[in-house]
Protein backbone atom coordinates (compact mmCIF):
# COMPACT_ATOMS: atom_id res chain seq x y z
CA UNK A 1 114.61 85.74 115.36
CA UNK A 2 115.53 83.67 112.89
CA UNK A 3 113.68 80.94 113.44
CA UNK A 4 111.66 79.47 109.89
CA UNK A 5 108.77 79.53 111.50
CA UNK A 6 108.44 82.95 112.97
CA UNK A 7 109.12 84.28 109.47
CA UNK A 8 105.79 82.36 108.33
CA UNK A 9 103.52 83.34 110.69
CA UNK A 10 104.94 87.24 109.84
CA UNK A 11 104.97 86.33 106.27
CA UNK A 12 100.98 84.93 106.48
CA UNK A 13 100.39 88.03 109.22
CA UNK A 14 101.69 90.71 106.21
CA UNK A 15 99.08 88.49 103.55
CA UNK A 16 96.37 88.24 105.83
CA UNK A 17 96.40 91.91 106.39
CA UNK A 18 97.19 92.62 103.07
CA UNK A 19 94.08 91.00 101.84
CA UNK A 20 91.91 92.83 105.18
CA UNK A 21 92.82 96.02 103.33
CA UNK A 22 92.16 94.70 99.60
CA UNK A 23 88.42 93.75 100.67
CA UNK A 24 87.97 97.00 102.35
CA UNK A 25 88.47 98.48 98.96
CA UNK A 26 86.84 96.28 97.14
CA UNK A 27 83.27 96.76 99.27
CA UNK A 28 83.54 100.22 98.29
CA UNK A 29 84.20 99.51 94.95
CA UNK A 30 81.81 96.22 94.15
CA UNK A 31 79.00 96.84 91.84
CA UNK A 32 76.42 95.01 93.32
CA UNK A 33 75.12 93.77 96.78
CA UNK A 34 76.38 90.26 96.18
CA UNK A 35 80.08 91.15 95.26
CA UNK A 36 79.80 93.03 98.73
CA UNK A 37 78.47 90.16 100.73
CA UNK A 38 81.21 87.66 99.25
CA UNK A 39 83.42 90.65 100.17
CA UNK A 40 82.15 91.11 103.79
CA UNK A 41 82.53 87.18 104.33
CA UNK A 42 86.44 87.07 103.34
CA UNK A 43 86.63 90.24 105.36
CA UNK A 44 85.59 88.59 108.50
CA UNK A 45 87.67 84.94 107.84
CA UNK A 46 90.77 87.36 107.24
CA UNK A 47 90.25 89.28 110.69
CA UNK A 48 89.38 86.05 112.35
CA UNK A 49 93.13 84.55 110.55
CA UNK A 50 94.66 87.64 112.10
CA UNK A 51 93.81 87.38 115.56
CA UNK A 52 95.24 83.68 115.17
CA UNK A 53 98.22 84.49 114.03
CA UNK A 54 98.28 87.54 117.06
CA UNK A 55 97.36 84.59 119.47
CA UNK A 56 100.37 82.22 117.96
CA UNK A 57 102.85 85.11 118.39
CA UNK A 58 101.98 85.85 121.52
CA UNK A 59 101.98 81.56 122.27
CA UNK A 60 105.85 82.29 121.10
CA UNK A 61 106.60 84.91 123.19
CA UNK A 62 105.54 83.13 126.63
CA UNK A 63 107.43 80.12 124.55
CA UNK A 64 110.33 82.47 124.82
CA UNK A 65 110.55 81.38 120.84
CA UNK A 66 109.96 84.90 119.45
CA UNK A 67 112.33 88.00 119.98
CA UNK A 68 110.24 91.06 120.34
């Protein structure tokens, strides 16, 4: 669809789990316990921004404003 504002919500959907998969990597990788808690805490506000956006694509789709 071509619709501007179906392109954001994939555009913030490819960030959001982008940045899932960034602090994945960077729990393994932190040096310390506090670097993995601030970590863990983004982690969790990026999984909660994904099911969002699922929810406002799906909102769309019963909108009959998204094509599949």
């Amino acid at each position: 669809m071509s619709k501007k504002f179906n392109e954001n919500i994939v555009k913030a959907m490819e960030a959001t789990q982008e940045a899932v998969k960034i602090c994945k990597q960077a729990m393994v990788d932190a040096n310390d316990d506090s670097c993995r808690a601030m970590y863990q805490a983004i982690l969790k506000d990026c999984e909660k921004h994904v099911e969002m956006l699922k929810g406002e694509i799906e909102l769309h789709k019963v909108q009959k404003k998204w094509d599949s």
